[in-house]
C-alpha atoms as a PDB file:
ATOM      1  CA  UNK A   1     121.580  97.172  95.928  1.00  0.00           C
ATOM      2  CA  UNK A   2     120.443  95.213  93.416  1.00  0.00           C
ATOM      3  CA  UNK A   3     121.812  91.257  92.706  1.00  0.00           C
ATOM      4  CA  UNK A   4     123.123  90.144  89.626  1.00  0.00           C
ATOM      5  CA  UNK A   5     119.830  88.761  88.755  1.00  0.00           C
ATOM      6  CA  UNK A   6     117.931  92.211  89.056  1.00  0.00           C
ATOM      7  CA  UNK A   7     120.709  93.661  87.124  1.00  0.00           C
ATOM      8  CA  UNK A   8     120.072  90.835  84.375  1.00  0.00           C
ATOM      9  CA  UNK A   9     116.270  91.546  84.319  1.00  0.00           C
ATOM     10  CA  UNK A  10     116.043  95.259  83.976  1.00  0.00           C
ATOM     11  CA  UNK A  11     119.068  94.831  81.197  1.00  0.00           C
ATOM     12  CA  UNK A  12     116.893  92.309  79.517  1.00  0.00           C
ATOM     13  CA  UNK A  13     113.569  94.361  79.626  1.00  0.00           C
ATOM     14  CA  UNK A  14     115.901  97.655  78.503  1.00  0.00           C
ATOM     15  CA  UNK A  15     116.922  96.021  75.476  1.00  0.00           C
ATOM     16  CA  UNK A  16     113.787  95.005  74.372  1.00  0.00           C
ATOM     17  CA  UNK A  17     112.411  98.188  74.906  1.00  0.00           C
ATOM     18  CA  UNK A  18     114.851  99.330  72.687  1.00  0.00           C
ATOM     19  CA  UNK A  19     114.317  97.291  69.699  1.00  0.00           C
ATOM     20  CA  UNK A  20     116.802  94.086  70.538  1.00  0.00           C
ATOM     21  CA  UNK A  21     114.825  90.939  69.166  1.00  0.00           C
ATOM     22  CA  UNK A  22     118.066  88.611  68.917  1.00  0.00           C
ATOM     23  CA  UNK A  23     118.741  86.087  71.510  1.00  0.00           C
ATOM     24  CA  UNK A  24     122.734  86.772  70.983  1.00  0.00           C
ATOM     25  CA  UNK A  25     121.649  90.480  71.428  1.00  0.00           C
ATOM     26  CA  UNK A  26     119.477  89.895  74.795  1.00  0.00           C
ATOM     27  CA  UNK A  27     121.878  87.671  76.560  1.00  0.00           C
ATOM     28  CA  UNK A  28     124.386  90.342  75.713  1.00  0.00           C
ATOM     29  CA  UNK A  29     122.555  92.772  77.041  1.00  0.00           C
ATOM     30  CA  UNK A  30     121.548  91.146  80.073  1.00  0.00           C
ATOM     31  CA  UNK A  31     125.284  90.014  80.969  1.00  0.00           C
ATOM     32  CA  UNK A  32     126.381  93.664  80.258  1.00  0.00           C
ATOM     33  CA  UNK A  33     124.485  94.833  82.698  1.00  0.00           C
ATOM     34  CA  UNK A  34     125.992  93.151  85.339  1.00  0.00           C
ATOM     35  CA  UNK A  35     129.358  94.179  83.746  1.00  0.00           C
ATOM     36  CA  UNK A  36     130.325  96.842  86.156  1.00  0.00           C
ATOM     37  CA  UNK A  37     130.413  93.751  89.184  1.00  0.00           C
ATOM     38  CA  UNK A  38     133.509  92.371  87.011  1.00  0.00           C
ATOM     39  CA  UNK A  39     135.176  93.944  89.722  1.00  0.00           C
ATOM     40  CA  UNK A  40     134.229  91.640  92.502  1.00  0.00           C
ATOM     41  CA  UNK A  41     135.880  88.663  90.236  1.00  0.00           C
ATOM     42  CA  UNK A  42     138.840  91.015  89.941  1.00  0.00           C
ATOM     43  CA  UNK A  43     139.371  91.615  93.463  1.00  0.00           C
ATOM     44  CA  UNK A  44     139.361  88.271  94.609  1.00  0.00           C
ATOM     45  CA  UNK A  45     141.962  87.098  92.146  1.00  0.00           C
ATOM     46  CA  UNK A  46     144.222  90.585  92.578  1.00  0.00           C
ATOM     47  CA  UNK A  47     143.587  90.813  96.460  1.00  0.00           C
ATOM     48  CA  UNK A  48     141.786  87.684  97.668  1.00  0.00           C
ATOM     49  CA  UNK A  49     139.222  89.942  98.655  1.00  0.00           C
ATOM     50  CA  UNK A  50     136.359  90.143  96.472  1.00  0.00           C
ATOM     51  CA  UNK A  51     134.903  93.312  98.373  1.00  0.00           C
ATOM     52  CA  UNK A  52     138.318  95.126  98.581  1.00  0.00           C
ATOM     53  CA  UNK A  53     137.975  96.835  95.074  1.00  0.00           C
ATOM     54  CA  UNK A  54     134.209  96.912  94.403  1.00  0.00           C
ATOM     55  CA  UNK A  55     132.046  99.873  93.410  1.00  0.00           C
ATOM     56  CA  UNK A  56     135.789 101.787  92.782  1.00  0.00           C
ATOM     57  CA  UNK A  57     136.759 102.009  88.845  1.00  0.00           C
ATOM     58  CA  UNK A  58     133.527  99.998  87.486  1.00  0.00           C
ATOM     59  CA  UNK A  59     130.707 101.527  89.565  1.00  0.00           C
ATOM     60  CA  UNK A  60     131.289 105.350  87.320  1.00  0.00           C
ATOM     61  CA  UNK A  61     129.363 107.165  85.122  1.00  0.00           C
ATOM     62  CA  UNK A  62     132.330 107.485  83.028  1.00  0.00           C
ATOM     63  CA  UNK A  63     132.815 103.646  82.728  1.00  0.00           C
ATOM     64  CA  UNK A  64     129.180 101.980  82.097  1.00  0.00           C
ATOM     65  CA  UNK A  65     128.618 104.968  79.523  1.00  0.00           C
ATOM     66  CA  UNK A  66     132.290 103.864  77.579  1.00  0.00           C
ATOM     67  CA  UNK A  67     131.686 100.489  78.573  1.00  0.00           C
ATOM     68  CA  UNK A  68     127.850 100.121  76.315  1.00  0.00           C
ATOM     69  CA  UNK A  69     128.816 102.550  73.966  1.00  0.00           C
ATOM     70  CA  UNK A  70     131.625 100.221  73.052  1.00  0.00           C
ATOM     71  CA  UNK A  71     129.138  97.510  73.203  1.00  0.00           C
ATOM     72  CA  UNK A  72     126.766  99.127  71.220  1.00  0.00           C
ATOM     73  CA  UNK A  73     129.149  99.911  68.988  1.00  0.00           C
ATOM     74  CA  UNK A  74     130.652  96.712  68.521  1.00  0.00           C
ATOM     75  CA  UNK A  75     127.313  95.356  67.324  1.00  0.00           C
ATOM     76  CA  UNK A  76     127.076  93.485  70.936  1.00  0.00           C
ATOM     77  CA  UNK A  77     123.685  95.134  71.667  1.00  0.00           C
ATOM     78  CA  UNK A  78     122.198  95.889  68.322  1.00  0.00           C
ATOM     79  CA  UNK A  79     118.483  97.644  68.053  1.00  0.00           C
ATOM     80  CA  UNK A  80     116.622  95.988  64.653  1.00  0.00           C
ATOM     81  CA  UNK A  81     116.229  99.325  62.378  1.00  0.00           C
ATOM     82  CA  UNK A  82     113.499  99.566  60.397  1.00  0.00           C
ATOM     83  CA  UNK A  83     115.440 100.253  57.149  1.00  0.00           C
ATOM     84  CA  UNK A  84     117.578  97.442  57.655  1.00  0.00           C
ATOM     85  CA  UNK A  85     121.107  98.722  58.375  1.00  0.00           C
ATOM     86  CA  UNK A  86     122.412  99.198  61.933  1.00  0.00           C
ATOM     87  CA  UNK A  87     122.231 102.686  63.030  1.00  0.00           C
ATOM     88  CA  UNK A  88     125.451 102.741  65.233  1.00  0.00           C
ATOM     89  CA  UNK A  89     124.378 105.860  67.222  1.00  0.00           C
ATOM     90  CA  UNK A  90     121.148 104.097  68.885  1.00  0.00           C
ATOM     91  CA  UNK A  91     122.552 100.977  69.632  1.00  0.00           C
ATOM     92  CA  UNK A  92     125.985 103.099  71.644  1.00  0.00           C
ATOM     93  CA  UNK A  93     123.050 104.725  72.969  1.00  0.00           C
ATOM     94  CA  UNK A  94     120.921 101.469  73.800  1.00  0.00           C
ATOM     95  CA  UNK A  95     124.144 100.267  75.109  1.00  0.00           C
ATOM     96  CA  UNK A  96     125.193 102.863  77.397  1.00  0.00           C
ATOM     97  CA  UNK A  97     121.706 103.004  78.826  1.00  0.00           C
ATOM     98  CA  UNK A  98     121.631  98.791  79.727  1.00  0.00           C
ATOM     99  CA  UNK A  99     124.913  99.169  81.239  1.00  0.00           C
ATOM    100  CA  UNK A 100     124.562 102.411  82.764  1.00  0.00           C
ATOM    101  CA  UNK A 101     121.249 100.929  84.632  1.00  0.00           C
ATOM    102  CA  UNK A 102     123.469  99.159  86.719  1.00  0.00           C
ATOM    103  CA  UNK A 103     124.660 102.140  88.790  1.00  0.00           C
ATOM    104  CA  UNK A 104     121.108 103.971  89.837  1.00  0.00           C
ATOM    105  CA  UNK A 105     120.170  99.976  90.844  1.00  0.00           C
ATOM    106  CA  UNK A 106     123.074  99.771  92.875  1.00  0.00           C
ATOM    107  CA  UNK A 107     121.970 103.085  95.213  1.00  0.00           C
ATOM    108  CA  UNK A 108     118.500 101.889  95.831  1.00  0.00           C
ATOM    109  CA  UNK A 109     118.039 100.252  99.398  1.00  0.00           C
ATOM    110  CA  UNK A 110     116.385  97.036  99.412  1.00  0.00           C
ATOM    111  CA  UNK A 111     115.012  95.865 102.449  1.00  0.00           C
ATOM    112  CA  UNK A 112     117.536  92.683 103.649  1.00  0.00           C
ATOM    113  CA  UNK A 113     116.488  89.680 106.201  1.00  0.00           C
ATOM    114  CA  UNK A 114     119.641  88.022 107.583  1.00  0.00           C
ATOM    115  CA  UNK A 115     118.365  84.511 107.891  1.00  0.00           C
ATOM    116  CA  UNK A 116     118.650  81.825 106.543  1.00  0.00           C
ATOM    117  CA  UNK A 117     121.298  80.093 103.936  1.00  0.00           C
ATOM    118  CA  UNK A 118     123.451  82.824 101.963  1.00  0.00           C
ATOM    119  CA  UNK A 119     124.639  82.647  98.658  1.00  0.00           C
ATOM    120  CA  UNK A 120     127.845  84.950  98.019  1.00  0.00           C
ATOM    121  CA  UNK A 121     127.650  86.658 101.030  1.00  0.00           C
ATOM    122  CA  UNK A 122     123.689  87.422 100.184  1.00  0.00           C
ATOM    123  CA  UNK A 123     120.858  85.395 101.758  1.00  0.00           C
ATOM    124  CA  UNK A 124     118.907  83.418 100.241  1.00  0.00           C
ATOM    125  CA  UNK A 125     115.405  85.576 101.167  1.00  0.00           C
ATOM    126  CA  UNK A 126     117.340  88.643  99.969  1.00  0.00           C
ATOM    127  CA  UNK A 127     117.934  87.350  96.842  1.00  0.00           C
ATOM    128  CA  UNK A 128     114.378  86.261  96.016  1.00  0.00           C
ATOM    129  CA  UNK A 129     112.679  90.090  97.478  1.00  0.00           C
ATOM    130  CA  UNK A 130     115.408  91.441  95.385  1.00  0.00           C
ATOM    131  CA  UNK A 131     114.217  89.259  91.943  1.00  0.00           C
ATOM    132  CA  UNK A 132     111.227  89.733  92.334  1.00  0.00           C
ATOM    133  CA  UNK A 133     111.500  93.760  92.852  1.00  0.00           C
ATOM    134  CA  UNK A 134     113.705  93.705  89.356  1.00  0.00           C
ATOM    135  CA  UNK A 135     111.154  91.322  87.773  1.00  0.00           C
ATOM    136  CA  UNK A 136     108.450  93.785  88.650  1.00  0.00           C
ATOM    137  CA  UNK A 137     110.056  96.970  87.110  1.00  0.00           C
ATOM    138  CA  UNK A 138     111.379  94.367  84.309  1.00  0.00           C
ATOM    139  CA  UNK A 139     107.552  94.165  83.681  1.00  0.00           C
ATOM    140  CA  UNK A 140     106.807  97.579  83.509  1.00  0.00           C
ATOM    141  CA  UNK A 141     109.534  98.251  81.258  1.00  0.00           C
ATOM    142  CA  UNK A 142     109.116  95.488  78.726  1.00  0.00           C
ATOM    143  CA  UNK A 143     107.395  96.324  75.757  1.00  0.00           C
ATOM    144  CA  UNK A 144     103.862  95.689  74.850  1.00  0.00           C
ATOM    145  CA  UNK A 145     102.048  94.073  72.053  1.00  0.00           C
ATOM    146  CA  UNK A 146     102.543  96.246  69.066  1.00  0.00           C
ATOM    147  CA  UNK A 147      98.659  95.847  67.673  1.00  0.00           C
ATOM    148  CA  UNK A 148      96.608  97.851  70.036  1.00  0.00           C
ATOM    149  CA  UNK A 149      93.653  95.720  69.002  1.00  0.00           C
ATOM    150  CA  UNK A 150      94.705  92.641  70.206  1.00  0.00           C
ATOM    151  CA  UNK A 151      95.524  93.463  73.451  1.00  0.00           C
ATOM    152  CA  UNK A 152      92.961  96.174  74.232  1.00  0.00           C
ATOM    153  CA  UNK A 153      95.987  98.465  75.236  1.00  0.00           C
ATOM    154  CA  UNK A 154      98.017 101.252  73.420  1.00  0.00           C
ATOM    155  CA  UNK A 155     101.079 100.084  71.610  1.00  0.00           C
ATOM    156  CA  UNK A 156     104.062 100.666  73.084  1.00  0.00           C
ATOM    157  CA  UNK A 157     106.790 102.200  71.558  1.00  0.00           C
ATOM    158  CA  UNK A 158     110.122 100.608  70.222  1.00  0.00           C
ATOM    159  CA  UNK A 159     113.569 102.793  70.063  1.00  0.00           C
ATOM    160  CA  UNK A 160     113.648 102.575  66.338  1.00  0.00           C
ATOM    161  CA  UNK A 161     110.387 104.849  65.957  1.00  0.00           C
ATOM    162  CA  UNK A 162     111.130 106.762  69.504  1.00  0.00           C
ATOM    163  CA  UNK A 163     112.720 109.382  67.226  1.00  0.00           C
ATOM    164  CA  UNK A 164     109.440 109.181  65.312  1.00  0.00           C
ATOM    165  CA  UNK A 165     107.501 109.997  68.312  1.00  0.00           C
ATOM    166  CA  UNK A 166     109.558 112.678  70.024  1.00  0.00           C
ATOM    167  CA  UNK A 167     109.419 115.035  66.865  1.00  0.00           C
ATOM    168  CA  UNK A 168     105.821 114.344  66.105  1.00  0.00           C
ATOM    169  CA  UNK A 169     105.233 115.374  70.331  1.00  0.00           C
ATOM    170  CA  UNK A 170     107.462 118.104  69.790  1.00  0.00           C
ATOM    171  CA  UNK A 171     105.710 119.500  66.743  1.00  0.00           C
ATOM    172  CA  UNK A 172     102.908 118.842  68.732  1.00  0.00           C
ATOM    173  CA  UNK A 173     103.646 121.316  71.452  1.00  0.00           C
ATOM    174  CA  UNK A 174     105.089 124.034  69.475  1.00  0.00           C
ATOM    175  CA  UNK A 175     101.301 124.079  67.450  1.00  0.00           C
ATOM    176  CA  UNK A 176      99.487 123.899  71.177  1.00  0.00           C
ATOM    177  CA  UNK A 177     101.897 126.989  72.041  1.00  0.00           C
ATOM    178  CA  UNK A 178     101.675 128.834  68.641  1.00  0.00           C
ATOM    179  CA  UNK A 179      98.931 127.587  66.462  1.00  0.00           C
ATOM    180  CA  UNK A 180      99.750 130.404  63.840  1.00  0.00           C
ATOM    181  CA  UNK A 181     103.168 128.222  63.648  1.00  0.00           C
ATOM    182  CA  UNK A 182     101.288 125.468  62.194  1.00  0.00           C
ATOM    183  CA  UNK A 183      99.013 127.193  59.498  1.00  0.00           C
ATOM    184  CA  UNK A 184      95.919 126.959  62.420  1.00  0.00           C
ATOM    185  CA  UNK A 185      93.828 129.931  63.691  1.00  0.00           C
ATOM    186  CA  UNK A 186      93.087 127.396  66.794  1.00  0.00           C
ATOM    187  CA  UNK A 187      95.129 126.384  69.619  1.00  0.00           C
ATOM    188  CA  UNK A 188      93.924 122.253  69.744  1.00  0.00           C
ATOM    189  CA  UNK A 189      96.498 120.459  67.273  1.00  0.00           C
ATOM    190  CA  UNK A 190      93.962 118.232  64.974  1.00  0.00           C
ATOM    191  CA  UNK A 191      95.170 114.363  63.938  1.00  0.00           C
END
């Protein structure tokens, strides 16, 4: 189970994989991802129990998907476009995605330690192993200099161009499996 903090992280690092440069726009999108745990706060004022409705209504596929598409929607988590104007679509899609992290976090075990001071109901030790599990994913996810010169590595690619790079793979593959497809006696696509 991952904290609010590891939820925050990977939210952070999905958004700026997918094109989110504003500050407005990150912070959104690494509160949304913790969005789904607005049901702790809402048990503990409806039951006194924080615990007594978590994971129910909030913890679904049907509500993080809603839930960023909405925020996607309502220009909450907004992907730059290269042309200018917002395409709605990718950012519901960006949205659903941040928020929608939050449920395969939740179902991976972390290991736990139960010493030492606690912080809501958490210790403290779980809550650093479990930042800095997030942080390291966060890491992997967040995208990388975009001039493949300057940092000796391939660029990585942004959501705005992902559409870019799926049909150019996917024209790819269809000359690899029928070259006469693509005007070529030979099988090896050329560039």
């Amino acid at each position: 189970m991952a904290s609010p903090v590891g939820h925050g992280v990977i939210g952070l690092a999905l958004a700026r994989r997918f094109g989110i440069k504003s500050r407005i726009g990150l912070v959104a999108a690494a509160l949304a991802a913790s969005l789904p745990d607005a049901d702790i706060i809402a048990g503990a004022i409806l039951h006194g129990d924080p615990w007594k409705i978590h994971r129910k209504g909030t913890h679904t596929l049907n509500f993080t998907l809603t839930a960023g598409a909405l925020a996607g929607l309502a220009g909450l988590i907004a992907a730059e476009s290269l042309g200018g104007e917002r395409d709605l679509l990718l950012d519901a899609l960006a949205g659903a995605a941040i928020i929608g992290s939050h449920i395969p976090l939740d179902r991976v075990p972390i290991p736990t330690l139960s010493r030492g001071p606690s912080l809501l109901g958490m210790s403290l030790s779980n809550w650093i192993i479990d930042a800095a599990i997030w942080s390291a994913l966060a890491w992997a996810i967040w995208p990388r200099a975009a001039d493949p010169e300057a940092s000796g590595a391939a660029p990585s690619p942004s959501f705005p161009n992902l559409q870019v790079q799926l049909t150019r793979r996917a024209a790819t593959a269809v000359c690899i499996g029928a070259p006469a497809a693509c005007g070529r006696a030979d099988p090896v696509p050329r560039r």
